[in-house]
N, C-alpha and C. Protein backbone atom coordinates (compact mmCIF):
# COMPACT_ATOMS: atom_id res chain seq x y z
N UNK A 1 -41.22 47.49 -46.35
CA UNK A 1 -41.32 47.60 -47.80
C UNK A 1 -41.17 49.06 -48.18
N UNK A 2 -40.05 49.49 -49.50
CA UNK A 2 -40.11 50.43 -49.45
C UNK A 2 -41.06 50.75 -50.85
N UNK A 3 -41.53 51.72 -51.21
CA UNK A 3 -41.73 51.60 -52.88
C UNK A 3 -41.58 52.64 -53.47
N UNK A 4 -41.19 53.22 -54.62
CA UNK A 4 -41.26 54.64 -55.87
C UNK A 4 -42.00 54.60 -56.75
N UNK A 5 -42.88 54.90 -57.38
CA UNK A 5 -43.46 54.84 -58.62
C UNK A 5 -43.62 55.69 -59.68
N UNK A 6 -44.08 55.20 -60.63
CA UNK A 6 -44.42 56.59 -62.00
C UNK A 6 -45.50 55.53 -62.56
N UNK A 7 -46.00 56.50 -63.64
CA UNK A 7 -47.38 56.35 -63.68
C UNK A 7 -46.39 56.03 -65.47
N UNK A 8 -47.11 55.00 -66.01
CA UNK A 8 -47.06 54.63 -67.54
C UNK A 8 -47.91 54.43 -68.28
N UNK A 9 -47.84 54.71 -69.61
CA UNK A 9 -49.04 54.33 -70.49
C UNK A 9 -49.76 53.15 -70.31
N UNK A 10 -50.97 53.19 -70.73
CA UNK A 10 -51.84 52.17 -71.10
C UNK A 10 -52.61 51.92 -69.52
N UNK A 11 -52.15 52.83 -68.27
CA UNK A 11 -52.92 52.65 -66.98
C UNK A 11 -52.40 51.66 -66.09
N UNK A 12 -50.85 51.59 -66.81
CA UNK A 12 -50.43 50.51 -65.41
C UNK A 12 -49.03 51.44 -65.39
N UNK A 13 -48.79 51.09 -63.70
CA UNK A 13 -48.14 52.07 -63.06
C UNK A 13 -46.39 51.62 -62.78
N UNK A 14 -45.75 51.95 -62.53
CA UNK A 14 -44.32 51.21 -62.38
C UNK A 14 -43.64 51.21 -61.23
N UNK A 15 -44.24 50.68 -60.46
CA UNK A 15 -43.48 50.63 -58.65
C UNK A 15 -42.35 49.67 -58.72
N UNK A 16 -41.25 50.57 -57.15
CA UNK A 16 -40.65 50.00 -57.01
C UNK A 16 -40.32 49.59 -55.58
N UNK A 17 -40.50 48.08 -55.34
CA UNK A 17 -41.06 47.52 -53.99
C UNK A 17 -39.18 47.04 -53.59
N UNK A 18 -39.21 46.37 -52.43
CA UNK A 18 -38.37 46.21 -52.04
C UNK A 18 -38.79 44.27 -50.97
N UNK A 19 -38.55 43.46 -51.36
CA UNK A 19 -38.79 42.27 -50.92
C UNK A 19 -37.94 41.60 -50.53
N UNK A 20 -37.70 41.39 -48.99
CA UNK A 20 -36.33 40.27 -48.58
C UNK A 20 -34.83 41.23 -48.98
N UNK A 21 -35.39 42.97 -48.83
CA UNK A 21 -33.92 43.56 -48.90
C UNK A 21 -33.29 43.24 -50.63
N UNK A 22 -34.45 42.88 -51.24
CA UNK A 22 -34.28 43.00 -53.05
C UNK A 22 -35.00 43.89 -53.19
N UNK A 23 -34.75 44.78 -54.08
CA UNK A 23 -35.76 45.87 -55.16
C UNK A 23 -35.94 44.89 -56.37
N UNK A 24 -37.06 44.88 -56.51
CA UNK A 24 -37.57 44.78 -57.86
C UNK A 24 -38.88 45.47 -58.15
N UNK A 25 -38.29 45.90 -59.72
CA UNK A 25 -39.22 46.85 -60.57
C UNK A 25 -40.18 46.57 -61.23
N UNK A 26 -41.85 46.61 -60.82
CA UNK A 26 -42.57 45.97 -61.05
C UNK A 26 -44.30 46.88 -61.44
N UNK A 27 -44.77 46.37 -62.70
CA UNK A 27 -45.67 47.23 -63.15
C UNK A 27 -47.53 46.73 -62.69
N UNK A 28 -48.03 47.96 -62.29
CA UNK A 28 -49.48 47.32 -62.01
C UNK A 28 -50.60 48.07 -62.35
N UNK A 29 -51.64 47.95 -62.19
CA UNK A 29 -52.68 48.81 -62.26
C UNK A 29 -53.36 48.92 -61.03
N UNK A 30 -52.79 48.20 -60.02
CA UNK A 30 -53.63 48.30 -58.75
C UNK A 30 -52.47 47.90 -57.39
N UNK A 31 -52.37 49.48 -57.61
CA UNK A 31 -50.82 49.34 -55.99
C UNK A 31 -51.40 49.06 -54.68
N UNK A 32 -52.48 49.60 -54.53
CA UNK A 32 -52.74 48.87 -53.26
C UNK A 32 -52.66 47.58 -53.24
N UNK A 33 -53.49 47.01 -53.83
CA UNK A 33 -53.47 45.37 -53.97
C UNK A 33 -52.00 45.14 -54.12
N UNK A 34 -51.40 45.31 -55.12
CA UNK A 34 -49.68 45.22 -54.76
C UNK A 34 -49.02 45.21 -53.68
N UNK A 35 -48.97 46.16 -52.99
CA UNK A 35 -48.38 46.86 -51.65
C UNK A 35 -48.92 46.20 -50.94
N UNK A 36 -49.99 45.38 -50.71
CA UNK A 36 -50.34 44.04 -49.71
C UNK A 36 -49.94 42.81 -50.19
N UNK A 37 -50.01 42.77 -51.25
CA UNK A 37 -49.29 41.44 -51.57
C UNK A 37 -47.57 41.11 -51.64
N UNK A 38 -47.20 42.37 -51.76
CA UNK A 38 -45.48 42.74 -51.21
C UNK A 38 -45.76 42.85 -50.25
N UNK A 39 -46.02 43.00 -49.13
CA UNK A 39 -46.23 42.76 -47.68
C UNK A 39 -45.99 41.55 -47.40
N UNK A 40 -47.49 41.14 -47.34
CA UNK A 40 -47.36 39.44 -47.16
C UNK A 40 -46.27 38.65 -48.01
N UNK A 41 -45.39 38.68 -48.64
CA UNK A 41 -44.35 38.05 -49.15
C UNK A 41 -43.04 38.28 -48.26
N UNK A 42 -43.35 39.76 -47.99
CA UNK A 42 -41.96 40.04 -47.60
C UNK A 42 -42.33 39.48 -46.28
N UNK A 43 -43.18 39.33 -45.46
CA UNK A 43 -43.35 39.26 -44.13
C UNK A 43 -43.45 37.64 -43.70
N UNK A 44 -44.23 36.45 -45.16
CA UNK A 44 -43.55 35.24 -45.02
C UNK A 44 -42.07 34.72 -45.23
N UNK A 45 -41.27 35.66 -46.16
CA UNK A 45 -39.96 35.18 -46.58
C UNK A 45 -38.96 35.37 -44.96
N UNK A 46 -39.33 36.72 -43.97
CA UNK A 46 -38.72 36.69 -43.13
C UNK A 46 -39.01 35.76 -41.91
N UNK A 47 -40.29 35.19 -41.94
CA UNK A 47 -40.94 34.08 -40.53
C UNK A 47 -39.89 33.09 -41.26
N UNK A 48 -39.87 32.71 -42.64
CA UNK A 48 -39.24 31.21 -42.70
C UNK A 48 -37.82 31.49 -42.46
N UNK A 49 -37.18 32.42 -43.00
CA UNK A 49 -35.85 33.05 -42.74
C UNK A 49 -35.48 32.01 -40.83
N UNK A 50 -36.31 33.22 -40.48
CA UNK A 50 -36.10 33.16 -38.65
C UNK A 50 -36.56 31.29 -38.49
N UNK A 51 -37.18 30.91 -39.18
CA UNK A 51 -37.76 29.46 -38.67
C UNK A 51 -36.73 28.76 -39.12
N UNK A 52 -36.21 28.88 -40.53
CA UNK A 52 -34.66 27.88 -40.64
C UNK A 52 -33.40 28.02 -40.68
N UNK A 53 -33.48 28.98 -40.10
CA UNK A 53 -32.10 30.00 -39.90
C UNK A 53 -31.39 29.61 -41.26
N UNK A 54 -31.90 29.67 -42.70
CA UNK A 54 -31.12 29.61 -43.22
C UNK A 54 -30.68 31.02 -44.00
N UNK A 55 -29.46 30.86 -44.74
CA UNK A 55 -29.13 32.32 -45.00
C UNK A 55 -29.26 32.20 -46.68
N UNK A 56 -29.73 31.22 -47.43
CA UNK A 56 -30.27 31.35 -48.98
C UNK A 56 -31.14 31.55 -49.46
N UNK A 57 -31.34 32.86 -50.06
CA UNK A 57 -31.87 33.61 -50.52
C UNK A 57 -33.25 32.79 -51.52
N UNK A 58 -32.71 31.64 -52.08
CA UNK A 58 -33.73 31.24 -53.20
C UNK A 58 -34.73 29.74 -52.79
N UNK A 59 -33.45 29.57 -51.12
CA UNK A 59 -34.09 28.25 -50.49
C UNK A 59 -35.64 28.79 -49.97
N UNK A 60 -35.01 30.30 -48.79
CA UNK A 60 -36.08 30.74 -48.39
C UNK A 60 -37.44 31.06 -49.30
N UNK A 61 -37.03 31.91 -50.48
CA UNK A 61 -38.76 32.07 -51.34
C UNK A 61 -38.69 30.93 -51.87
N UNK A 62 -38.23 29.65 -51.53
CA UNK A 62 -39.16 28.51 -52.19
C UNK A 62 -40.00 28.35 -51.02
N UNK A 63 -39.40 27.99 -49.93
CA UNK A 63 -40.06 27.31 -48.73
C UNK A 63 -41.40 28.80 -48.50
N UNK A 64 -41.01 29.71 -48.91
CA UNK A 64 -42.14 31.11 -48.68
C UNK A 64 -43.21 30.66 -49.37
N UNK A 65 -42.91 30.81 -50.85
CA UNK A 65 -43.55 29.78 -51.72
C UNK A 65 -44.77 29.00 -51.46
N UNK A 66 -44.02 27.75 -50.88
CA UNK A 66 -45.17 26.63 -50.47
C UNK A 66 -45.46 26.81 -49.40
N UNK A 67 -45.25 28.36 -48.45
CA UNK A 67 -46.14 28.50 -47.84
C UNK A 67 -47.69 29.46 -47.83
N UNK A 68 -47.10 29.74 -48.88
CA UNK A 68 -48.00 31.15 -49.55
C UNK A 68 -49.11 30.21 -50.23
N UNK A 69 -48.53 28.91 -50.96
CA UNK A 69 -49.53 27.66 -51.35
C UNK A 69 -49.94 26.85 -50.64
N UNK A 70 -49.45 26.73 -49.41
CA UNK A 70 -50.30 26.19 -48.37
C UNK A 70 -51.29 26.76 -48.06
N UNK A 71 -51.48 27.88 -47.72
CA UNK A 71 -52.64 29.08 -47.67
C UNK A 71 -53.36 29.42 -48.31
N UNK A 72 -53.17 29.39 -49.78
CA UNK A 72 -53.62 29.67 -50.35
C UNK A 72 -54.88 28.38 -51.10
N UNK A 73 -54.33 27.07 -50.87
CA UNK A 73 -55.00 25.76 -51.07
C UNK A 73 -55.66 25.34 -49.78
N UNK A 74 -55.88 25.97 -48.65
CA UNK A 74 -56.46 25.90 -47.30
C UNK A 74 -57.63 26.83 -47.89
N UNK A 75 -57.74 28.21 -47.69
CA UNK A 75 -58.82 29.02 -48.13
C UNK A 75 -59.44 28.17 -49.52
N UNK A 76 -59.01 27.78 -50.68
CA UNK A 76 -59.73 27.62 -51.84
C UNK A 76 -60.19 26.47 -51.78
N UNK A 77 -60.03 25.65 -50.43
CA UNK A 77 -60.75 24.43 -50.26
C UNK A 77 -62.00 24.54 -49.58
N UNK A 78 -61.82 25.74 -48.43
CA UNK A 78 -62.67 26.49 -47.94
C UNK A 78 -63.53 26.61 -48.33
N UNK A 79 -63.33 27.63 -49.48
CA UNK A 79 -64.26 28.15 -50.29
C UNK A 79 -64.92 26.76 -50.73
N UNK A 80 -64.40 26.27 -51.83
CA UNK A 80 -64.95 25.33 -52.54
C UNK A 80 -66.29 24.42 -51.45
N UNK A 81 -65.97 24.05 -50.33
CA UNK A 81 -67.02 23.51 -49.25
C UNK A 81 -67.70 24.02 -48.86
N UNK A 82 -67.70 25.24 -48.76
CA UNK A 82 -68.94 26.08 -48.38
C UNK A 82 -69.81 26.72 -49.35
N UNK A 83 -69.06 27.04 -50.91
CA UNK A 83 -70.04 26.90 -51.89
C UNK A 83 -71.11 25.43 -52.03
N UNK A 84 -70.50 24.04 -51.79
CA UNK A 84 -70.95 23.01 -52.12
C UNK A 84 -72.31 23.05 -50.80
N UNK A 85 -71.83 23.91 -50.07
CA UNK A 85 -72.74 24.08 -48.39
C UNK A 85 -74.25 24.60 -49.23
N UNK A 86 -73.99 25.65 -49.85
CA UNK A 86 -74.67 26.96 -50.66
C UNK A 86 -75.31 26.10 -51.32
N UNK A 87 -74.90 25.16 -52.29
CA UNK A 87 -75.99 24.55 -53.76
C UNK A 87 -76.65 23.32 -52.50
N UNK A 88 -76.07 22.65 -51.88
CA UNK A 88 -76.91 21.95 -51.18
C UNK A 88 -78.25 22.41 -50.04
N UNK A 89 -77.83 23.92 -50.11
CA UNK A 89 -79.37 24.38 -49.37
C UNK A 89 -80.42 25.24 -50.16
N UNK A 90 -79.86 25.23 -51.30
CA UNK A 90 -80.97 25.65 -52.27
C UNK A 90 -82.40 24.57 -53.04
């Protein structure tokens, strides 16, 4: 990942990340958190890349996609059961 930034009004900043060999120009208030979450995108779009050898660009971030929502609905189920863990031992 590569990135550039400048700093803009109102406290959000204007990086520029690089994902799957795309730049896109993208504004935040919190680049770290950014710069890991462009990570992990760029670093699932290339496992599925290599897993379906396919060479489309919009097939792969779908299938990235629902894998980023697979993960992401694994942990928040997680969560959700072990809070229910929490009110049941109170």
């Amino acid at each position: 990942m590569s990135e550039r930034s400048n700093t803009n009004d109102g406290g959000y900043e204007r990086v520029e990340v690089e994902i799957f060999g795309e730049i896109y120009r993208l504004r935040t208030d919190d680049r770290e958190g950014l710069k890991k979450i462009v990570k992990m995108v760029d670093s699932t779009m290339k496992t599925v890349a290599q897993n379906t050898k396919s060479f489309a660009g919009s097939r792969i971030a779908v299938l990235a996609a629902l894998k980023l929502a697979e993960d992401y609905y694994q942990l928040k189920k997680d969560y959700d059961e072990l809070l229910e863990l929490l009110d049941e031992n109170k």
